[in-house]
C-alpha atoms as a PDB file:
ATOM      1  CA  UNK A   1     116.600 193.712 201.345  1.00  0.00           C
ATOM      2  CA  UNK A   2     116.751 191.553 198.301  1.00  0.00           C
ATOM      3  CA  UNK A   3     116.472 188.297 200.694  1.00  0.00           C
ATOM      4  CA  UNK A   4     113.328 190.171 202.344  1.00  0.00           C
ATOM      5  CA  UNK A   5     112.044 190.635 198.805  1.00  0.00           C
ATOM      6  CA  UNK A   6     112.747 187.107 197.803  1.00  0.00           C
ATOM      7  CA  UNK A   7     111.118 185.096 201.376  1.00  0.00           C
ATOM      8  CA  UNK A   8     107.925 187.410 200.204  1.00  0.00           C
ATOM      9  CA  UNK A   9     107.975 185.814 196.459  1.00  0.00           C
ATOM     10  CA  UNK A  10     108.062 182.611 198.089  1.00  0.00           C
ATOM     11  CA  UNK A  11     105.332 183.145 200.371  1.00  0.00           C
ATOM     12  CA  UNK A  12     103.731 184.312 197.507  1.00  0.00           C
ATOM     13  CA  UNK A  13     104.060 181.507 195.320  1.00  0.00           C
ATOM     14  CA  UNK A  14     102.937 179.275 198.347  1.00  0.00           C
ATOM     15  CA  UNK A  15      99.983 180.868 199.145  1.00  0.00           C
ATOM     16  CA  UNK A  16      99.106 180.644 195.276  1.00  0.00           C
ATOM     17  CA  UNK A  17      99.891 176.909 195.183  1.00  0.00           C
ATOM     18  CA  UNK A  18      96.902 174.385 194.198  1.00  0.00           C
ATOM     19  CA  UNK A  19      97.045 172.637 197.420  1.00  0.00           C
ATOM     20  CA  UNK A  20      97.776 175.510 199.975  1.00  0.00           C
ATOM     21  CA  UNK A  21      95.681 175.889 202.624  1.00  0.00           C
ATOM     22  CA  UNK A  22      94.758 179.701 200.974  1.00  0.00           C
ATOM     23  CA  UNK A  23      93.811 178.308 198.118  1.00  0.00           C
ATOM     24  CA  UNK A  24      91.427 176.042 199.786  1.00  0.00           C
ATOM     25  CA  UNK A  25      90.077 178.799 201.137  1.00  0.00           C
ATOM     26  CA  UNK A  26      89.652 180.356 198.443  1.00  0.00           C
ATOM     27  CA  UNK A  27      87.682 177.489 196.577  1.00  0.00           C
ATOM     28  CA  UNK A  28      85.356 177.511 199.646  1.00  0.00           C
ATOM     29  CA  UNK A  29      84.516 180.786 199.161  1.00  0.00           C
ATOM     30  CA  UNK A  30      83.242 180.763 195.994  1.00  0.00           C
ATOM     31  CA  UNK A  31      81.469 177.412 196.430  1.00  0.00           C
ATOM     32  CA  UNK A  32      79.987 179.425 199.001  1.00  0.00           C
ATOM     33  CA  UNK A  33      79.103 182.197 197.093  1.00  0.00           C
ATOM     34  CA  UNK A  34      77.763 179.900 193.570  1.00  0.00           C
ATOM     35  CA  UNK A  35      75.107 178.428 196.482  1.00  0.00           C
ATOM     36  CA  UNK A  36      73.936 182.000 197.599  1.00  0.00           C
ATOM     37  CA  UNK A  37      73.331 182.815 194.094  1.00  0.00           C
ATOM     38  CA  UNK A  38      71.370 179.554 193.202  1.00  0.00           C
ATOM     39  CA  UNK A  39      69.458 180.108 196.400  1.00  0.00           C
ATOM     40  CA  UNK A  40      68.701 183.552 195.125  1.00  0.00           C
ATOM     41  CA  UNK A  41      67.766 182.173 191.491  1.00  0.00           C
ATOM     42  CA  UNK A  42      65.415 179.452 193.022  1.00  0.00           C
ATOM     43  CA  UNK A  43      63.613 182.134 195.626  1.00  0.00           C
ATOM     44  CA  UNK A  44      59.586 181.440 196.239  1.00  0.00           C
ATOM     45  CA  UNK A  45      59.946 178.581 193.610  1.00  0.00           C
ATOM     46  CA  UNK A  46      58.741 175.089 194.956  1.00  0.00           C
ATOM     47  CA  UNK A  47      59.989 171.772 194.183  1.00  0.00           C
ATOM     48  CA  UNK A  48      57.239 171.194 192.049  1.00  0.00           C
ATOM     49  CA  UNK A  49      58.044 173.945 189.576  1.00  0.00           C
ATOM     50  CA  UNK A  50      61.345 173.335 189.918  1.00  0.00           C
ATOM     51  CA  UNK A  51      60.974 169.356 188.802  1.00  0.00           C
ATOM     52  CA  UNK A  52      58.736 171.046 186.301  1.00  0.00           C
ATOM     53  CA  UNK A  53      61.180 173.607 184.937  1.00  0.00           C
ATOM     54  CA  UNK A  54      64.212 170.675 184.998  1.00  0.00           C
ATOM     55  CA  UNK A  55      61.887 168.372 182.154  1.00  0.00           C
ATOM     56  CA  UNK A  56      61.056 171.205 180.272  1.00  0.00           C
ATOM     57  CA  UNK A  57      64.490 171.521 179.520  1.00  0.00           C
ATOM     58  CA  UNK A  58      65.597 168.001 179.220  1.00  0.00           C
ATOM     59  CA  UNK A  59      62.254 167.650 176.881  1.00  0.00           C
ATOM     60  CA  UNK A  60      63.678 166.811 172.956  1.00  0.00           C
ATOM     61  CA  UNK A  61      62.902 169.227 170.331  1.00  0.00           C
ATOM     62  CA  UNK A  62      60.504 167.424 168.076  1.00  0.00           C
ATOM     63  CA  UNK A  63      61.564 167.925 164.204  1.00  0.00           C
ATOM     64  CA  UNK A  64      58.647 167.752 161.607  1.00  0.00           C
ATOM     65  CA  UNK A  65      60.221 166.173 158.762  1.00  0.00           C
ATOM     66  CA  UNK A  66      58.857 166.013 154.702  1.00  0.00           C
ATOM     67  CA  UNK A  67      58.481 162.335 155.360  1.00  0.00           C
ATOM     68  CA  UNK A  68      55.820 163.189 158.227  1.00  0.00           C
ATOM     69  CA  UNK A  69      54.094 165.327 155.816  1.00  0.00           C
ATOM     70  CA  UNK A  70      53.985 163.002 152.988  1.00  0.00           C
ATOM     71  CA  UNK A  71      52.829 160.534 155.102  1.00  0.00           C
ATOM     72  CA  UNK A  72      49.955 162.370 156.483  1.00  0.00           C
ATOM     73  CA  UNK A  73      49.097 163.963 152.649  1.00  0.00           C
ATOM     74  CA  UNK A  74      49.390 159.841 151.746  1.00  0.00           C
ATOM     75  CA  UNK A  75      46.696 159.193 154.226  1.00  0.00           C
ATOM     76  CA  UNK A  76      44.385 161.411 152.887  1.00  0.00           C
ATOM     77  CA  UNK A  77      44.699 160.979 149.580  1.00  0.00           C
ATOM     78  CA  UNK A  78      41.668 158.982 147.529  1.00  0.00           C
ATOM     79  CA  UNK A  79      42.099 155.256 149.331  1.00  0.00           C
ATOM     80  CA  UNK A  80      42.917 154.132 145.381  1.00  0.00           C
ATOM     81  CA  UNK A  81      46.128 156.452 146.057  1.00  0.00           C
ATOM     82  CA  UNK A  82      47.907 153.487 148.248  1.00  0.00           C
ATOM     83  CA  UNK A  83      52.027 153.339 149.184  1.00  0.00           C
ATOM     84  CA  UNK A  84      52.664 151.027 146.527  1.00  0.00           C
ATOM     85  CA  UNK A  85      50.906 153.255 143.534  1.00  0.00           C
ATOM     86  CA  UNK A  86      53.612 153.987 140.810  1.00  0.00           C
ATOM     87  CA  UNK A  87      54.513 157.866 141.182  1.00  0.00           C
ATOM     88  CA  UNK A  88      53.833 158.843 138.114  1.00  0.00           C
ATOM     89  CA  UNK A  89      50.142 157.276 138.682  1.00  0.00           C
ATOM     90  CA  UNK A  90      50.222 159.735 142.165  1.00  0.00           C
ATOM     91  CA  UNK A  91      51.273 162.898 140.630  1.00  0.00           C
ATOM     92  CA  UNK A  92      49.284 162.290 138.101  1.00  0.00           C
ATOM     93  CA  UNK A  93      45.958 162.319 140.677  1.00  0.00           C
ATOM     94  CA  UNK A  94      47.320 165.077 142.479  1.00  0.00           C
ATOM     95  CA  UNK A  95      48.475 167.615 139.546  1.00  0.00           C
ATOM     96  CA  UNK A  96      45.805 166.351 136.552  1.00  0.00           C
ATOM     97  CA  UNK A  97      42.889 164.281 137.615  1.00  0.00           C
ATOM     98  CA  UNK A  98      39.362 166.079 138.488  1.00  0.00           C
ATOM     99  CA  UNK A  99      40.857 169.690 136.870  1.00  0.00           C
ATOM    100  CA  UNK A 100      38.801 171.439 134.699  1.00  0.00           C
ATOM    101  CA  UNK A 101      40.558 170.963 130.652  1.00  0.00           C
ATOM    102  CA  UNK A 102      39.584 173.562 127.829  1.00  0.00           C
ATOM    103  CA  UNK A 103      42.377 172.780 125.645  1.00  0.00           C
ATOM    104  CA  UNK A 104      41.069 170.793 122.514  1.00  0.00           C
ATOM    105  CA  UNK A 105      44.229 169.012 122.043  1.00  0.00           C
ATOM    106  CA  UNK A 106      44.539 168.347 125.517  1.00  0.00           C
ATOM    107  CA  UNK A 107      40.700 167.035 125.506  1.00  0.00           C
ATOM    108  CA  UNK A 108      41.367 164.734 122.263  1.00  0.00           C
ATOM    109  CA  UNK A 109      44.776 163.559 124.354  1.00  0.00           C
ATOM    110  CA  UNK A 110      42.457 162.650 127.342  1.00  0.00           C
ATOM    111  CA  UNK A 111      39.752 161.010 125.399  1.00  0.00           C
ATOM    112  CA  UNK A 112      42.420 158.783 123.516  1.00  0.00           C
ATOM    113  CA  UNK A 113      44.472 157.509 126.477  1.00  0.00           C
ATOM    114  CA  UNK A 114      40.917 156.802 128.499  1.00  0.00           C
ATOM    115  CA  UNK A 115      39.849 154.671 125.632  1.00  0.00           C
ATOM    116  CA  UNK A 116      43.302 152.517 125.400  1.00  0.00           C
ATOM    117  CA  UNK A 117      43.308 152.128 128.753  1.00  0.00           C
ATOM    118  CA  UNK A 118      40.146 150.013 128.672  1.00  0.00           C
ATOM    119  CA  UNK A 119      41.730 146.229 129.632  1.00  0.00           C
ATOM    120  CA  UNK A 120      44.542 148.074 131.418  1.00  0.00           C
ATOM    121  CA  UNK A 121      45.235 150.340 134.174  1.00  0.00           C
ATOM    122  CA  UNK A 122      46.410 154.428 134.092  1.00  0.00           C
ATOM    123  CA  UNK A 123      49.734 153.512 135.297  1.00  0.00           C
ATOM    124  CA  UNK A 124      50.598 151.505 132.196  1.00  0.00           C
ATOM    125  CA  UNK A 125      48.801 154.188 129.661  1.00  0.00           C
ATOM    126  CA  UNK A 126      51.090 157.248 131.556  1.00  0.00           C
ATOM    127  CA  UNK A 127      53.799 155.843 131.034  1.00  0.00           C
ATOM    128  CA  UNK A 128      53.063 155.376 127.388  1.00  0.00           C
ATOM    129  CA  UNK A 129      52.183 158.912 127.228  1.00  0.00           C
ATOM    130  CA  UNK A 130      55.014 160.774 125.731  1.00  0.00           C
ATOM    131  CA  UNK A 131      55.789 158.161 123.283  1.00  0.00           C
ATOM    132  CA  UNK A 132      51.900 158.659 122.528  1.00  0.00           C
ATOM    133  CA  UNK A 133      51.326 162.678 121.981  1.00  0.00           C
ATOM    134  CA  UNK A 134      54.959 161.925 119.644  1.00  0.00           C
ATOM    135  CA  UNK A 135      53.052 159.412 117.445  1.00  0.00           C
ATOM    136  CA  UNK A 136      49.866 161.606 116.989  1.00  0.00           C
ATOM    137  CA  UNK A 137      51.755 164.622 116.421  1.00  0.00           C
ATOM    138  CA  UNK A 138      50.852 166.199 120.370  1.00  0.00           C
ATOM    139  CA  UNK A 139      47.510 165.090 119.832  1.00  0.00           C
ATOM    140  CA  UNK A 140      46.566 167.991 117.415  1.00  0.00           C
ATOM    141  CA  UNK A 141      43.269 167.191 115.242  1.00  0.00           C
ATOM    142  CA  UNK A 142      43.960 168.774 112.003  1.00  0.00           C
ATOM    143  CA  UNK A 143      47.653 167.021 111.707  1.00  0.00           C
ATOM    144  CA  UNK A 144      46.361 164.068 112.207  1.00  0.00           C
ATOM    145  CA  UNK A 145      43.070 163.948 110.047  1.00  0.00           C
ATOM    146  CA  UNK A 146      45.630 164.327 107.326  1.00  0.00           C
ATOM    147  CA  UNK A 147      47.406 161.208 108.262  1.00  0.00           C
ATOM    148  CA  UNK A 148      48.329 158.585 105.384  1.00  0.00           C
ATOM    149  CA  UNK A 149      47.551 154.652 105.706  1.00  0.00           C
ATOM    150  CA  UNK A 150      51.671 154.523 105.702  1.00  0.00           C
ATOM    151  CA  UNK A 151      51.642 156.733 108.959  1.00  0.00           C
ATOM    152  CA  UNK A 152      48.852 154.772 110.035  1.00  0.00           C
ATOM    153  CA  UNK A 153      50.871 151.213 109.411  1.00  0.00           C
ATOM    154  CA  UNK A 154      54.351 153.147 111.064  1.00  0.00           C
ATOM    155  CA  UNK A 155      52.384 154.166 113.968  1.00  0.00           C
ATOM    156  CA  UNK A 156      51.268 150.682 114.622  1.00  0.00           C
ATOM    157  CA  UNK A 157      54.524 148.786 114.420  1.00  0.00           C
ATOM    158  CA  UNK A 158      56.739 151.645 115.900  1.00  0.00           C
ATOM    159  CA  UNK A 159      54.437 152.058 119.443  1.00  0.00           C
ATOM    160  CA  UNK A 160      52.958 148.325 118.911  1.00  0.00           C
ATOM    161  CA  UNK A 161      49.308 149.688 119.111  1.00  0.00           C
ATOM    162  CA  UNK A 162      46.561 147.421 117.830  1.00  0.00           C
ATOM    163  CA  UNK A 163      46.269 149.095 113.896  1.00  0.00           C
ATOM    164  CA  UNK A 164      42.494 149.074 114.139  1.00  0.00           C
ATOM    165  CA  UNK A 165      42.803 151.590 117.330  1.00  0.00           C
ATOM    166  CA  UNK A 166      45.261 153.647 115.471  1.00  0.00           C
ATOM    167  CA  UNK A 167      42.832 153.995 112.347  1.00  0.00           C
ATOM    168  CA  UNK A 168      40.544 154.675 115.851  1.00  0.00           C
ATOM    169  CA  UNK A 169      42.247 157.874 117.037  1.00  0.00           C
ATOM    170  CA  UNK A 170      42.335 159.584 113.410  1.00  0.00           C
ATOM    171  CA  UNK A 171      38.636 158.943 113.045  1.00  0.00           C
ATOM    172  CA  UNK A 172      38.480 160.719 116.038  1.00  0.00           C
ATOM    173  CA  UNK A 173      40.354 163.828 114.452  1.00  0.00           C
ATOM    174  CA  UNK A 174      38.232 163.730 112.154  1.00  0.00           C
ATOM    175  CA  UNK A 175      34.789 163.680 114.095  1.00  0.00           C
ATOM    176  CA  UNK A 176      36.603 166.595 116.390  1.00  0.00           C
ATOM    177  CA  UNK A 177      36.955 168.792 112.802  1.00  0.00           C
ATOM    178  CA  UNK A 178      33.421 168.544 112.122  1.00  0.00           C
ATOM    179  CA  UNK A 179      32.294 169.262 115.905  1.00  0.00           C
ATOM    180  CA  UNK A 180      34.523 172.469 115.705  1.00  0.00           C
ATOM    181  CA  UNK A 181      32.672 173.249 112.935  1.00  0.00           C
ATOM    182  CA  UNK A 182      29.319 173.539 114.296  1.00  0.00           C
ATOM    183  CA  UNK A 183      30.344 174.469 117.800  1.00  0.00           C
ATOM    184  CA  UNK A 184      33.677 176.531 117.459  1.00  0.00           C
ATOM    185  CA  UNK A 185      35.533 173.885 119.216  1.00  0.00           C
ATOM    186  CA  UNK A 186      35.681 170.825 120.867  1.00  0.00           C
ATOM    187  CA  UNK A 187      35.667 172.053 124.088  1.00  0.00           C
ATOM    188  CA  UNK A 188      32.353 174.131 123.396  1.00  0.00           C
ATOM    189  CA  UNK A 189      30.973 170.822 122.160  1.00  0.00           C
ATOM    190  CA  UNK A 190      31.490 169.023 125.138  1.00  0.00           C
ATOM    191  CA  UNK A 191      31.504 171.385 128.178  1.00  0.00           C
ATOM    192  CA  UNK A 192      28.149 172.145 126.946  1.00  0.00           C
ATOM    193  CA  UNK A 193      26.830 168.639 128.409  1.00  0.00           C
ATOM    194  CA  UNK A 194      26.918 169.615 131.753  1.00  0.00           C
ATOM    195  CA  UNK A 195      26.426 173.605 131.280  1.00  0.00           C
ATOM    196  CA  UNK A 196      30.181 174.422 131.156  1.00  0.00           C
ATOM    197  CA  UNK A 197      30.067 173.766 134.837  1.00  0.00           C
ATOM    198  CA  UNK A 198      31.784 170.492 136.266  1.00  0.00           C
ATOM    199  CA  UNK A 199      29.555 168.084 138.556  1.00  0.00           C
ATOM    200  CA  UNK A 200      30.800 167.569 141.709  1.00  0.00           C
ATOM    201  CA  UNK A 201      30.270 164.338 143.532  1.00  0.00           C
ATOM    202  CA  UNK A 202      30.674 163.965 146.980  1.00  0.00           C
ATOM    203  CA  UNK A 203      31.755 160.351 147.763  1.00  0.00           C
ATOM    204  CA  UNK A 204      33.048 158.945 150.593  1.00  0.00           C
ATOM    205  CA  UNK A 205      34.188 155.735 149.651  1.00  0.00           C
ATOM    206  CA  UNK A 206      36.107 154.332 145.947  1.00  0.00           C
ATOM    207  CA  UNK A 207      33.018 151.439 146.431  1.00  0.00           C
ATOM    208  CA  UNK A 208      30.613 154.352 145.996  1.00  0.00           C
ATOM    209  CA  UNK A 209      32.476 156.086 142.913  1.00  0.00           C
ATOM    210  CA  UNK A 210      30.089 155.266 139.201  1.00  0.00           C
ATOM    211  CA  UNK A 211      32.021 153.858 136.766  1.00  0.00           C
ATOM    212  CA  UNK A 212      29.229 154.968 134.343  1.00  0.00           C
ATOM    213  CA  UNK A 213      26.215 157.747 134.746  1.00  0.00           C
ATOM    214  CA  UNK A 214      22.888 159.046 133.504  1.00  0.00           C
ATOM    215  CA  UNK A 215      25.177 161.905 132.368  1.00  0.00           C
ATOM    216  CA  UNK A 216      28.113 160.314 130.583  1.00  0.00           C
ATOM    217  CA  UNK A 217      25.585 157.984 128.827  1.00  0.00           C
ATOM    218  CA  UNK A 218      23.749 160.666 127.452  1.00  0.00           C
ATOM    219  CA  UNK A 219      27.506 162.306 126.362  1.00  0.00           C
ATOM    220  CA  UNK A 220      28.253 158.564 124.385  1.00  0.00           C
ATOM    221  CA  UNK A 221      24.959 158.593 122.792  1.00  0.00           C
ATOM    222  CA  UNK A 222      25.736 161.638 121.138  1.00  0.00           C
ATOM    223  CA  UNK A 223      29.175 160.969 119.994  1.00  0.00           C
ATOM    224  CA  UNK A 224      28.254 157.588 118.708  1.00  0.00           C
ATOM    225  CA  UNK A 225      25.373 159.531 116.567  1.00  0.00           C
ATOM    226  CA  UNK A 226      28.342 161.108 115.708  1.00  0.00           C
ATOM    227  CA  UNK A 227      30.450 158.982 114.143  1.00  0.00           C
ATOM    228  CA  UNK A 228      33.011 158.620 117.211  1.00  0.00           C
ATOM    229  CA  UNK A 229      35.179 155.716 118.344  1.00  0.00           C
ATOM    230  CA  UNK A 230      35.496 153.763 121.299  1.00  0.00           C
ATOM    231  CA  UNK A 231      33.262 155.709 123.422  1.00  0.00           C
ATOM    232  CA  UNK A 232      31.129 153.866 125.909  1.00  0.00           C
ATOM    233  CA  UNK A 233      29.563 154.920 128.644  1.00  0.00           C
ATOM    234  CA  UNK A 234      32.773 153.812 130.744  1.00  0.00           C
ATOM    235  CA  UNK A 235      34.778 155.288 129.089  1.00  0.00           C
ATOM    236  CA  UNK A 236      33.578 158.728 128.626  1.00  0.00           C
ATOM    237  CA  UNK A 237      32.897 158.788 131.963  1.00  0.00           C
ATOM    238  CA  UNK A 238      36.833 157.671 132.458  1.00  0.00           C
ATOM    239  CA  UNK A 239      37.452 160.692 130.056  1.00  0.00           C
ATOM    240  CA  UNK A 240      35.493 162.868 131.951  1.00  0.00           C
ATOM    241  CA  UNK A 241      36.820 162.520 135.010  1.00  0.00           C
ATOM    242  CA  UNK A 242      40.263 163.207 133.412  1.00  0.00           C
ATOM    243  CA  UNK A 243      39.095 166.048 131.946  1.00  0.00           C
ATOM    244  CA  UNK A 244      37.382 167.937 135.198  1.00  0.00           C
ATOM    245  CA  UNK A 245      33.897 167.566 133.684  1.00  0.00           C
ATOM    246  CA  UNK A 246      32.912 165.754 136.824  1.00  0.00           C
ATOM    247  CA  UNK A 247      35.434 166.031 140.195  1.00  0.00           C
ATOM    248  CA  UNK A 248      35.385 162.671 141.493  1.00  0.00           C
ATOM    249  CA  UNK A 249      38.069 162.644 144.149  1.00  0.00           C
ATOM    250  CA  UNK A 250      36.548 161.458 147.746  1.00  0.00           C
ATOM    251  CA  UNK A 251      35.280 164.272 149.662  1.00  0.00           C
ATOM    252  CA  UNK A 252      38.178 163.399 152.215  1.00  0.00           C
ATOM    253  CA  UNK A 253      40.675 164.210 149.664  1.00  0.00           C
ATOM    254  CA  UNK A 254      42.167 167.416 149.775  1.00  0.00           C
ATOM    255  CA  UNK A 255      42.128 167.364 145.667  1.00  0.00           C
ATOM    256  CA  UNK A 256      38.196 167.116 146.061  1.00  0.00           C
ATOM    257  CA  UNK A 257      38.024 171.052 147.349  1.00  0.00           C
ATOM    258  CA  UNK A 258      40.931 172.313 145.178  1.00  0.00           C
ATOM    259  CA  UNK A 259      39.155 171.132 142.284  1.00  0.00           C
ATOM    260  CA  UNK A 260      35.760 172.473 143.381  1.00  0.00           C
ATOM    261  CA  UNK A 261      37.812 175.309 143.943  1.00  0.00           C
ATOM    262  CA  UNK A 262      38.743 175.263 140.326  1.00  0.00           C
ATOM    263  CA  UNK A 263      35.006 175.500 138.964  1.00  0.00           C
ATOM    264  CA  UNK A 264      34.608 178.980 140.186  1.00  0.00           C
END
């Protein structure tokens, strides 16, 4: 009995083997069988759809990256917004330029960097801007009214600025004190030029941009009358763009409608 039991093992074991003649059978069978079910997968589909259904799977997922998006934003951007433009000069158009400014310090901040930057370019005046609002105490009228002509001489040979501008930007304070006076504040003053509503331009090219207007001239008549400093036509018109009293960004920019946006 235990010989009977031990010739079955063995068949056993042979019929199991990798290269038995069972086991081939086997591995027909279920080649067999994985072909029945494709046939049954692929019923009433043609080749076409089936070509169709084979590159819709081998098609690559397409991944839309922030450098895609920045891109596109970059295109779009005023055409004076280029890839080489310092970043500080770009966030600066996209976070500050065209919005509408009520803040009297921030107005007397604007108004002073737009006339320094007469000879230069933004980009050179930003980056001077911290070390600026430091010198002339965050650009806050009544601090620096009171400065002395030994402040005055510091702040010229500490941030190198020309003395005669720097004896410039406290007449200024000055001239804002008095406006306050009559109008409650600077911003009344000047938001009143254009009916405390920003103009909005609509160009479509930088070529077709005004350096000057009707409106900004009228706006340095009066602060000349008034005793104010380096304010020319260009650059209060400079200021108030900067300022959001007129939205100048291309009407292709996206900025243009967020800061129309702004003025209602």
């Amino acid at each position: 009995m235990i010989k009977n039991l031990s010739n079955s093992y063995e068949a056993l074991l042979a019929d199991r083997a990798p290269g038995s003649i069972a086991a081939a059978q086997r591995e027909q069978a279920s080649l067999a069988q994985a072909q029945r079910k494709m046939k049954i997968a692929h019923y009433g589909r043609t080749p076409a759809k089936l070509e169709k259904e084979a590159a819709t799977a081998a098609a690559p997922v397409v991944v839309v990256n922030a450098a895609t998006v920045a891109n596109s934003q970059e295109e779009k951007r005023c055409s004076f917004i280029t890839p080489n433009s310092d970043p500080l000069y770009v966030a600066y158009h996209d976070e500050e330029w065209g919005v509408p400014v009520h803040d009297d310090n921030m107005l007397f901040e604007l108004l002073v960097l737009s006339g320094l930057q007469v000879g230069l370019d933004w980009t050179t005046i930003l980056k001077r801007r911290k070390g600026l609002r430091s010198a002339f105490a965050g650009f806050d009228a009544e601090v620096v009214a009171r400065f002395s002509e030994r402040q005055i001489g510091s702040i010229s040979t500490d941030y190198g600025m020309d003395l005669g501008k720097v004896r410039g930007v406290v007449d200024n304070s000055n001239r804002i004190l008095e406006v306050r006076k009559e109008f409650g504040s600077f911003d009344k003053y000047l938001w009143g030029f254009v009916n405390h509503k920003p103009i909005s331009t609509n160009c479509k090219s930088c070529r077709k941009i005004p350096v000057k207007t009707s409106k900004s001239e009228s706006v340095s008549k009066d602060m000349v009358r008034r005793g104010f400093r380096t304010v020319g036509p260009t650059v209060v018109h400079s200021f108030m763009q900067a300022a959001g009293l007129t939205n100048d960004h291309l009407v292709s920019c996206p900025r243009h409608l967020h800061c129309s946006s702004a003025l209602n």
